[in-house]
Protein backbone atom coordinates (compact mmCIF):
# COMPACT_ATOMS: atom_id res chain seq x y z
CA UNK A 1 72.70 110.34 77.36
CA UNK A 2 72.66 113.61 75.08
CA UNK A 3 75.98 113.77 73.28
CA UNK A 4 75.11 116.20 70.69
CA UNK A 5 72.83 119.10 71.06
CA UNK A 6 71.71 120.84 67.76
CA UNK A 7 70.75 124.67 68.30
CA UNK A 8 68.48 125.67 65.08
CA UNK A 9 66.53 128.83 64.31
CA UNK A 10 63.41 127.44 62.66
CA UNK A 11 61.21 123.94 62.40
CA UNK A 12 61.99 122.44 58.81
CA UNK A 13 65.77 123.34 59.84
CA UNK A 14 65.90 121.40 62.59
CA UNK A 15 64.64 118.41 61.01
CA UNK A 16 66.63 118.37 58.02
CA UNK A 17 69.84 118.67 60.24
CA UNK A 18 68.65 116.02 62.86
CA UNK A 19 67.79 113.56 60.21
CA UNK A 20 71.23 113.63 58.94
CA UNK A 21 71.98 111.55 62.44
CA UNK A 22 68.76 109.59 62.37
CA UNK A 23 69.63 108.17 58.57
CA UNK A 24 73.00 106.95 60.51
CA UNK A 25 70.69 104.75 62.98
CA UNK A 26 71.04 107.30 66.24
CA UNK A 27 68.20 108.29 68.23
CA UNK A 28 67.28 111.47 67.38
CA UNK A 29 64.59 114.23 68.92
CA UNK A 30 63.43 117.24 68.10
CA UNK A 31 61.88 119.60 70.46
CA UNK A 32 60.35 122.87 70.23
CA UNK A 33 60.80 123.80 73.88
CA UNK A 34 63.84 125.78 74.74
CA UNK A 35 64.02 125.50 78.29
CA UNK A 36 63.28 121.46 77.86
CA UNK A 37 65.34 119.29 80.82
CA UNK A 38 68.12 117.93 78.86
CA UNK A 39 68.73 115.16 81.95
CA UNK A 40 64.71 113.90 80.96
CA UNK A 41 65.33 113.35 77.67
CA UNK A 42 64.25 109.16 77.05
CA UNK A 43 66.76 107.07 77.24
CA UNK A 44 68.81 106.19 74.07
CA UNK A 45 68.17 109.61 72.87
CA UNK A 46 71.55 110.56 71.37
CA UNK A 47 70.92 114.07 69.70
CA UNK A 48 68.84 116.46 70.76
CA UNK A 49 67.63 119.15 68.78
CA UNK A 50 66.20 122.67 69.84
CA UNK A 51 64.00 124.66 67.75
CA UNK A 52 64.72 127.85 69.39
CA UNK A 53 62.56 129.79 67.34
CA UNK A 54 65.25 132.60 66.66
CA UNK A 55 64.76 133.39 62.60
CA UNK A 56 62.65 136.14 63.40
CA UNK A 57 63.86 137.64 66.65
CA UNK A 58 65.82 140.74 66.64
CA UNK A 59 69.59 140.02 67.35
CA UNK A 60 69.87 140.92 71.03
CA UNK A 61 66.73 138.26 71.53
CA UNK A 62 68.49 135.95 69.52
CA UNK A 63 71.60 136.71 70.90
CA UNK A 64 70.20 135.78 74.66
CA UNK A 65 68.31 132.55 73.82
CA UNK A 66 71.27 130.80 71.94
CA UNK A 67 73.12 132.06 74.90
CA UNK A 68 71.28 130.59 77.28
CA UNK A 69 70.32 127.05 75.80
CA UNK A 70 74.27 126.60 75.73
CA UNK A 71 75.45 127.95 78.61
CA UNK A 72 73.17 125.28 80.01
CA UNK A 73 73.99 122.54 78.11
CA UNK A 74 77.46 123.40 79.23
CA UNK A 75 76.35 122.67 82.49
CA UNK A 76 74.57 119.45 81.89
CA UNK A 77 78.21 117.76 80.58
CA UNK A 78 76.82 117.65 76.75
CA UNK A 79 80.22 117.37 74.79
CA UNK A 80 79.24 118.58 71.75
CA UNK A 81 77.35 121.69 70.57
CA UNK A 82 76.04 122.28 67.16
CA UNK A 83 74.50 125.40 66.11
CA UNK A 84 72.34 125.30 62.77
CA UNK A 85 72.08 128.06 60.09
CA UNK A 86 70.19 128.46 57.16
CA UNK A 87 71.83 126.97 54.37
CA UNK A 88 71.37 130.15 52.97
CA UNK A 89 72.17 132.18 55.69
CA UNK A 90 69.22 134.26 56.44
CA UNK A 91 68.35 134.70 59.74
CA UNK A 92 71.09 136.26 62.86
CA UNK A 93 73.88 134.75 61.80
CA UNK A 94 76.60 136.69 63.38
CA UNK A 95 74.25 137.08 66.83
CA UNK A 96 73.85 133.40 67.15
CA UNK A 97 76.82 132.18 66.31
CA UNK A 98 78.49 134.71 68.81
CA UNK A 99 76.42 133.86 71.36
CA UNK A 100 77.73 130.17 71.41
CA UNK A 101 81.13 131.20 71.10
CA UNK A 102 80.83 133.33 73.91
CA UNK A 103 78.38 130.67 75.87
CA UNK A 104 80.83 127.83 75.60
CA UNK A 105 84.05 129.86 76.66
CA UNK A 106 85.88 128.44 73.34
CA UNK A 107 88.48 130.53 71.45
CA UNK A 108 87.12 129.35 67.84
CA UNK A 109 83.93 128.22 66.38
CA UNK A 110 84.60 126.45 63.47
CA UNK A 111 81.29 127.50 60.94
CA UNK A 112 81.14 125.51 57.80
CA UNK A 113 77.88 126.75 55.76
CA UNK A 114 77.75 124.74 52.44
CA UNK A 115 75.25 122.56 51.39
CA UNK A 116 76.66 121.30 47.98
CA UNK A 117 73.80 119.08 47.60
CA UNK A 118 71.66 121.44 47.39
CA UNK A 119 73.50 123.52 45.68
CA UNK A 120 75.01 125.54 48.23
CA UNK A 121 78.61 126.39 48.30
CA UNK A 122 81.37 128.69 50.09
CA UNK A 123 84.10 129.80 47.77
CA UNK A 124 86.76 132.48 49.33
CA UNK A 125 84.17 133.63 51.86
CA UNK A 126 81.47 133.83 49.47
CA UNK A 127 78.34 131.95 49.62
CA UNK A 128 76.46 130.99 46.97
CA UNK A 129 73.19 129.62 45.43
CA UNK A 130 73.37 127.27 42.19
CA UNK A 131 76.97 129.66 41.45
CA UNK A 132 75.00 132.97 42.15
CA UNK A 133 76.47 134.56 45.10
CA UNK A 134 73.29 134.42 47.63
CA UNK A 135 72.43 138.40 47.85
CA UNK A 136 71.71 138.16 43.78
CA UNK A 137 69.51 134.44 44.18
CA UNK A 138 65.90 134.11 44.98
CA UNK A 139 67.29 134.70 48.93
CA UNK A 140 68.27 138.01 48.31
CA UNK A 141 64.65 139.17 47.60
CA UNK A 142 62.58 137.06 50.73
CA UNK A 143 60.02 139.65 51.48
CA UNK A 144 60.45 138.66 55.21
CA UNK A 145 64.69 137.96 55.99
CA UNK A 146 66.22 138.99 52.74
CA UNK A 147 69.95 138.41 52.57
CA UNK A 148 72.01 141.69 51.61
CA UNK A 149 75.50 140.15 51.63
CA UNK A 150 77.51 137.66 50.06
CA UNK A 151 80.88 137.54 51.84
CA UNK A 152 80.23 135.78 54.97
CA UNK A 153 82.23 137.86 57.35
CA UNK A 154 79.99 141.07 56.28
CA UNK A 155 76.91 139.00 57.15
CA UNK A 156 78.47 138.36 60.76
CA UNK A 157 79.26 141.52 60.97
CA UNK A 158 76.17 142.84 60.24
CA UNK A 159 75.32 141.91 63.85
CA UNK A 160 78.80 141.39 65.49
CA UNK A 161 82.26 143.00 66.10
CA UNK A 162 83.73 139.58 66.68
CA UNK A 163 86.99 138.64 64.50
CA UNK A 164 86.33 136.57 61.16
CA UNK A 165 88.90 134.71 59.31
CA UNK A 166 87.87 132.46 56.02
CA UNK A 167 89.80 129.16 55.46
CA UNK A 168 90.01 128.34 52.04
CA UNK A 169 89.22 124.72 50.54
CA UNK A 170 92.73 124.39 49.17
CA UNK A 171 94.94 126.21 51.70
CA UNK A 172 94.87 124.13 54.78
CA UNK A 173 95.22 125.46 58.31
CA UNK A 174 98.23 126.65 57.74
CA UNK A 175 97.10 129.42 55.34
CA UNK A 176 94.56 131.31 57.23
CA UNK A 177 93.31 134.58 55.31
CA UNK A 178 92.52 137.43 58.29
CA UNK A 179 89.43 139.22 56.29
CA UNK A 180 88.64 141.54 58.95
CA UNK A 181 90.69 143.95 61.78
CA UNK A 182 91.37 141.97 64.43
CA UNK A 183 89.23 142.54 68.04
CA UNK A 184 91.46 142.04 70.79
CA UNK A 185 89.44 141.33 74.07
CA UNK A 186 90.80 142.36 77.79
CA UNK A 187 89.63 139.40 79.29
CA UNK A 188 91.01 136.21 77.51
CA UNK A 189 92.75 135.36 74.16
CA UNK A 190 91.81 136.44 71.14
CA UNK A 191 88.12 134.87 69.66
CA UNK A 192 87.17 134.28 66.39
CA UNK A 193 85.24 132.70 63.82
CA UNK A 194 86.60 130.11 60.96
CA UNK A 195 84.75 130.44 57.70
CA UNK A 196 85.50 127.43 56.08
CA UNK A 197 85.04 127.31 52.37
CA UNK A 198 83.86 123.98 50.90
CA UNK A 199 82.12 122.87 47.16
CA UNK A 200 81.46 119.61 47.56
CA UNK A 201 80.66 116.65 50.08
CA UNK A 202 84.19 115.82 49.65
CA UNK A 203 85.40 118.83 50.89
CA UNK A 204 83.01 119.00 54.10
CA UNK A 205 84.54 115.79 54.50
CA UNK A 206 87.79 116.78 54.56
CA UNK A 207 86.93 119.55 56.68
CA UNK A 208 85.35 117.67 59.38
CA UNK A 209 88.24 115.28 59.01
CA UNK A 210 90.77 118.37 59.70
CA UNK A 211 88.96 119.52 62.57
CA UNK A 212 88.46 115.90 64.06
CA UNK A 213 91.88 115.53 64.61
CA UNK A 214 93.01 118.87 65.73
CA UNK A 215 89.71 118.34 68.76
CA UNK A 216 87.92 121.35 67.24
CA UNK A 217 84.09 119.61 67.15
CA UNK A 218 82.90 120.61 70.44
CA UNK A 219 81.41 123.59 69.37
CA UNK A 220 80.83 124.02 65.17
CA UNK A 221 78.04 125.22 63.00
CA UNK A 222 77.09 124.71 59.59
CA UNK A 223 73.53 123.59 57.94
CA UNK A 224 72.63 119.92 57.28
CA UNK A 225 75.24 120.07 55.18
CA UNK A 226 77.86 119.71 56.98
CA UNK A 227 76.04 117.72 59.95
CA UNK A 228 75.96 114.98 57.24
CA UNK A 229 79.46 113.92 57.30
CA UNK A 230 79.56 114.26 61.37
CA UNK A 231 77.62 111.03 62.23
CA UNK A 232 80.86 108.48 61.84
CA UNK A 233 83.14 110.95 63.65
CA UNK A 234 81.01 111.83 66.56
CA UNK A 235 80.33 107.73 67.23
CA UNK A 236 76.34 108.29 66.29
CA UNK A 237 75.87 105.37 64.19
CA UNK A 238 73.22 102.69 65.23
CA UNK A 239 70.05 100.58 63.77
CA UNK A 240 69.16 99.04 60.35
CA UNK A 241 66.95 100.65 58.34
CA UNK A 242 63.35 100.22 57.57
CA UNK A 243 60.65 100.69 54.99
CA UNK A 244 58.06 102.48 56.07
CA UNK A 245 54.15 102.79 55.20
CA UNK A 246 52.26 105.47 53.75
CA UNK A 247 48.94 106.35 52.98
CA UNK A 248 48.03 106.29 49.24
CA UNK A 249 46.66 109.72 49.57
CA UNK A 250 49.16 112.56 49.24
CA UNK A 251 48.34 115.68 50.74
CA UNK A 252 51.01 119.15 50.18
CA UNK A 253 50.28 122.45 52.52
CA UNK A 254 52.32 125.63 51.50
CA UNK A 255 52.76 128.44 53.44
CA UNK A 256 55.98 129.31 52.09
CA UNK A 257 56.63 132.20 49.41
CA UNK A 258 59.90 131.35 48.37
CA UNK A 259 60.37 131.25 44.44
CA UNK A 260 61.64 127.91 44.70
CA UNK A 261 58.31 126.37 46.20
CA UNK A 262 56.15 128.20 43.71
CA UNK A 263 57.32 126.59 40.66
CA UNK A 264 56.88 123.14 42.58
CA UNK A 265 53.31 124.52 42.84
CA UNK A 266 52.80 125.03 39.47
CA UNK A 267 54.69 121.85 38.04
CA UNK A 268 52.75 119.74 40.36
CA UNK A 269 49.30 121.51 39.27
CA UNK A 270 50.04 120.97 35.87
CA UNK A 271 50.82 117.21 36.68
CA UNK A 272 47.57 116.65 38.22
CA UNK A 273 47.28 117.86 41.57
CA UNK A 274 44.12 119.74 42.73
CA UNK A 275 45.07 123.33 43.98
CA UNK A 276 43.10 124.57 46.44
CA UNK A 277 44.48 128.79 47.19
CA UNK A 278 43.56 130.71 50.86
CA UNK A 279 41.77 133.88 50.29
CA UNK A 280 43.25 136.76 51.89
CA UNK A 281 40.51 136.99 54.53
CA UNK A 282 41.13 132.87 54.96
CA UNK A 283 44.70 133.90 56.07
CA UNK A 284 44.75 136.95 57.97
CA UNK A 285 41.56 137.05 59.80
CA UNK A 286 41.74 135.62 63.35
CA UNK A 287 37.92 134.93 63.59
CA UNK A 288 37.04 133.75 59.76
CA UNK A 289 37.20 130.04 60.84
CA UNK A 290 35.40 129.42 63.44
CA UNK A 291 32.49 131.51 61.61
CA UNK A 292 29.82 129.50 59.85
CA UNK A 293 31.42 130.13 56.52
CA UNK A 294 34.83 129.22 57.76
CA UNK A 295 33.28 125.93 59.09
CA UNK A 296 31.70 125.49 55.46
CA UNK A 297 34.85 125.94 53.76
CA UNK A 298 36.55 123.48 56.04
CA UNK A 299 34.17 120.52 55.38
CA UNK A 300 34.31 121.14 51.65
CA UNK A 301 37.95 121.37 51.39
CA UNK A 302 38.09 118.16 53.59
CA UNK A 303 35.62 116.23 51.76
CA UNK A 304 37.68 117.36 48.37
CA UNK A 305 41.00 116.25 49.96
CA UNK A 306 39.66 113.11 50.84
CA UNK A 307 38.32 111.93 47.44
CA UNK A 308 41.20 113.70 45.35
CA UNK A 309 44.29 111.40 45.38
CA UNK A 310 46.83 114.56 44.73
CA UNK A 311 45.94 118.11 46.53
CA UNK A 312 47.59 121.09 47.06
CA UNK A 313 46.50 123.55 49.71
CA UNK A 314 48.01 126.72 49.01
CA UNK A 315 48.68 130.05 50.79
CA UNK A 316 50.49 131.97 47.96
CA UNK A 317 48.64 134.74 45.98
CA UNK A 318 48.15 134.14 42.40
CA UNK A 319 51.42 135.17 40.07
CA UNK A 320 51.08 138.70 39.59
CA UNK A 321 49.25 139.54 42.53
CA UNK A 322 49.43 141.25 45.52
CA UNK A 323 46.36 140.50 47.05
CA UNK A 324 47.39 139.53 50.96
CA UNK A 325 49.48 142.52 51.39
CA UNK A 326 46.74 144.53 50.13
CA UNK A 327 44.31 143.04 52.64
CA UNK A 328 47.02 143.25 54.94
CA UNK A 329 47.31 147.09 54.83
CA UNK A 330 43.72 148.10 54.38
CA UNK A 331 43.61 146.25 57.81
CA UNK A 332 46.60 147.69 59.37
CA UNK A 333 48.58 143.83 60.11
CA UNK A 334 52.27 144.66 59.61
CA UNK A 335 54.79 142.23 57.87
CA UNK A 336 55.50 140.04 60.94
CA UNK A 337 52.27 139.65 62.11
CA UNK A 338 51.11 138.71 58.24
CA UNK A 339 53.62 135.94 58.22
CA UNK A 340 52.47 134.66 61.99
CA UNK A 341 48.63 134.85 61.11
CA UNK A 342 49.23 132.96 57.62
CA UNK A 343 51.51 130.03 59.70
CA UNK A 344 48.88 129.88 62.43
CA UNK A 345 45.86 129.37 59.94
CA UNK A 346 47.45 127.00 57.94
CA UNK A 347 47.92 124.88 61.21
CA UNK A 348 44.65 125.35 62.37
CA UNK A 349 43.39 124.01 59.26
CA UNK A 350 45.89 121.11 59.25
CA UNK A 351 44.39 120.16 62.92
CA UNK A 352 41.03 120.57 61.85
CA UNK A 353 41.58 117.92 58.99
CA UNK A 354 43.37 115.42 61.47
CA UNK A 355 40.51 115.66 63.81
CA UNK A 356 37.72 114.88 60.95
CA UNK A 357 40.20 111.96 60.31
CA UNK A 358 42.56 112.69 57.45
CA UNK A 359 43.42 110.12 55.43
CA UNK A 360 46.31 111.70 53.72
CA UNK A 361 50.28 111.74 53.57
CA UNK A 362 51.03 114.91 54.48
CA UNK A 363 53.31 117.28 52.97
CA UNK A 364 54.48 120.22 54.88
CA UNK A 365 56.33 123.24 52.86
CA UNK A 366 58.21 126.13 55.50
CA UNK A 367 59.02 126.12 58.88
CA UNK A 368 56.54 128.64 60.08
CA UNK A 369 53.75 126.41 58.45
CA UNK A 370 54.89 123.47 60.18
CA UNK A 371 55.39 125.13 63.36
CA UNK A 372 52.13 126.73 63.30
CA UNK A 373 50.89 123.46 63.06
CA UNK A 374 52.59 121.90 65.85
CA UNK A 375 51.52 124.36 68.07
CA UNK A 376 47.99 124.00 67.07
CA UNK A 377 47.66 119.83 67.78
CA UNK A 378 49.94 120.94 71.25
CA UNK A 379 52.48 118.80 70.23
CA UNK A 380 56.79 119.81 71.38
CA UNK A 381 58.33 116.71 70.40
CA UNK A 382 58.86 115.18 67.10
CA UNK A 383 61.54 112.44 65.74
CA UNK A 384 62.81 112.65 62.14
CA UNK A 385 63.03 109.22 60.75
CA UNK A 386 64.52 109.69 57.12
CA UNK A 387 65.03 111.80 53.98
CA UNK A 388 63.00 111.64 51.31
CA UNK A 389 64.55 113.25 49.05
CA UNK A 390 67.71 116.02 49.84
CA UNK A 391 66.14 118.21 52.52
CA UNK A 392 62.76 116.48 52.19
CA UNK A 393 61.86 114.91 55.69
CA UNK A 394 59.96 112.12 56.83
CA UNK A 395 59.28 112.32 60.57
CA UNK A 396 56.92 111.26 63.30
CA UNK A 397 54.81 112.65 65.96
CA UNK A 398 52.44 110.99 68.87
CA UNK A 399 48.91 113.15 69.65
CA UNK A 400 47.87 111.01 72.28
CA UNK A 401 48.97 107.32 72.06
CA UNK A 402 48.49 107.26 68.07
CA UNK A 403 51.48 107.77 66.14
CA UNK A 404 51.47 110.15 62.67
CA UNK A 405 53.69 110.90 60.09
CA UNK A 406 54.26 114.04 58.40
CA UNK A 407 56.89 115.16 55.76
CA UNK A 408 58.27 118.54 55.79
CA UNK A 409 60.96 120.64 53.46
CA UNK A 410 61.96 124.48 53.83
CA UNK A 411 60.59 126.32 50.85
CA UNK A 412 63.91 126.77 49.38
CA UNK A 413 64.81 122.71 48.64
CA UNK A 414 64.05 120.54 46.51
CA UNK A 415 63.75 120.48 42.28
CA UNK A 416 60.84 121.68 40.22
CA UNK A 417 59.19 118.04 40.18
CA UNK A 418 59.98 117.07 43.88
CA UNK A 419 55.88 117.19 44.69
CA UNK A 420 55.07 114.49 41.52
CA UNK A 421 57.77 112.86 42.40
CA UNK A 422 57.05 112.49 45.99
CA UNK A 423 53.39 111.71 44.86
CA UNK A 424 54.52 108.94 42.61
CA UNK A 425 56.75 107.28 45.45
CA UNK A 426 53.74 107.28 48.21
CA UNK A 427 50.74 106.60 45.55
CA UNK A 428 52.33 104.27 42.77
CA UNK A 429 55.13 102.52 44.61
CA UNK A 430 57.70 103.17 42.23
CA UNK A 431 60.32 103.68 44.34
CA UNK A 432 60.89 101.72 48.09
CA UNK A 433 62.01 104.09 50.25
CA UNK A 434 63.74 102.87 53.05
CA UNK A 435 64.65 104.47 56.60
């Protein structure tokens, strides 16, 4: 039986929060449909989560779909109800998290956003980004979701009227700090959301701690972050670990633009690995691969993947370049549909170098990317095994009745060398990773 459902916006997040309970030795799922039977799930399944696919709606879409996937898990008896953010907060933040609230006919929802291990912190309301509040980092200039705010309770608001109150780390529940006018609703007592500040594991300990024993973990939300320190307290603790086996071929596919990914890019091209860049046209045009010339560039990129033991395929523009937009607008594709087109040729590719029988560990950077591929090889169900590194996730898929592997990151984790370092793990051995 389902005892925790995860609610996340986008692919890479909801594998990076699930794994936190799969790395405790629960069962774990991921699915990609949101209407999906929770009462068909297999059995041992413990948490479920639900891509729901809401980064890019507009709020009132968002709004509905968060609504609806608790409201029915509500109905199905599922005790408790998680719903993932960014751990830097982009996305509908105050939509979704108002739409469980309201769903699950709680007073509170308890949201708890830091990710100190990644660098991620809330301090007085604030959130930042390695100590830079998050509308000055890299996250405040996404050319897709950019974050404009800092203070938490202006990013809620930015989509909701509902009351915010911020809990600092050393003031206890006791010492609540109202940051907002109050909402008084006609129909029931008084809702809200608790911003809880935390700036290290230790203190998303002591949180979840605080809000186990006041019974205030049926409905929460947070990042991986704080999912990390739920397993013990929510009884999802289970099997021994394992080591499993790659294939000494290391394969990395980028569709993300974040800053963060880049410079992995570069440090891992400079240590070796063979780049291989999309040409505008390659990305945006629906027909270009199944064209002869499409079907060229496909064998020869396969063929080069296949003998080189480090590749990169790439869908960023050279630094100091602008060439995709460019394309973009002499063809009239607007920003959305440039992002969708990118994710979905990137996956078609990926399925097209399964099918020829890739021999590769594969890498997958962004959630769109890995989504796009999903969708391509028809797969809805995936099961995250372990963390590679921080936010770096190892996790397995069945196409058919053979079983793959594929490890996937959101473009904003993970330190300048994480690629090599990855590489050296899967191709030299030099660290055992174990699951």
């Amino acid at each position: 039986m389902i005892t925790l459902l995860i609610i996340a916006d986008d692919f890479t997040g909801a594998l990076d929060t699930g794994v936190q309970f799969a790395a405790a030795g629960t069962v774990v799922r991921v699915v990609t449909d949101t209407g999906y039977d929770y009462r068909k799930a297999d059995e041992g399944v413990r948490v479920l989560v639900m891509d729901a696919e809401t980064r890019h709606l507009d709020s009132r879409e968002a709004y509905e779909v968060v609504w609806n996937i608790t409201k029915r898990a509500m109905g199905c008896g599922i005790p408790f109800i998680y719903k993932k953010t960014d751990s830097a907060l982009r996305g509908n933040i105050g939509s979704e998290l108002t739409a469980l609230l309201d769903a699950s006919g709680q007073d509170i929802l308890p949201f708890i956003p830091a990710f100190p291990q990644m660098g991620r912190i809330t301090r007085e309301g604030i959130h930042y980004i390695n100590d830079v509040p998050v509308k000055d980092s890299v996250f405040g200039k996404d050319p897709f979701e950019p974050v404009t705010c800092s203070f938490i309770p202006d990013i809620i608001h930015q989509q909701s009227s509902i009351q915010v109150e911020v809990i600092k780390e050393e003031d206890g529940d006791n010492n609540k700090v109202l940051v907002e006018d109050t909402q008084v609703f006609d129909d029931g007592p008084l809702s809200r959301i608790a911003v809880y500040d935390a700036r290290s594991q230790e203190g998303l300990t002591a949180v979840a701690l605080d809000l186990y024993h006041k019974g205030r973990l049926s409905v929460m939300a947070g990042c991986a972050g704080f999912a990390s320190v739920l397993p013990g307290l929510l009884g999802l603790e289970g099997r021994e670990s394992y080591a499993p086996e790659f294939i000494p071929r290391f394969l990395a596919a980028c569709g993300s633009v974040n800053p963060i990914t880049k410079k992995q890019l570069d440090h891992a091209e400079g240590h070796g690995f063979v780049r291989i860049r999309l040409t505008p046209r390659q990305k945006l045009d629906r027909g270009y691969w199944k064209t002869d010339e499409g079907q060229t560039v496909l064998r020869k990129w396969m063929l080069q993947c296949q003998m080189e033991r480090r590749s990169i395929l790439d869908s960023n523009d050279y630094d100091g370049t602008d060439e995709t937009m460019e394309y973009a607008r002499e063809k009239g594709i607007g920003l959305d549909e440039v992002r969708t087109r990118i994710a979905d040729s990137m996956g078609y590719i990926l399925k097209n170098m399964v099918e020829r029988g890739l021999n590769s560990t594969l890498l997958i950077t962004g959630g769109d990317t890995l989504l796009g591929f999903m969708n391509q090889i028809n797969v809805c169900e995936m099961e995250p095994v372990c963390e590679m590194a921080p936010g770096t996730v190892l996790s397995r898929f069945k196409i058919k009745d053979n079983m793959y592997q594929v490890i996937s990151k959101s473009g904003g984790f993970g330190t300048e060398d994480l690629l090599v370092q990855l590489a050296d793990t899967i191709l030299d051995k030099k660290e055992r990773v174990l699951c």
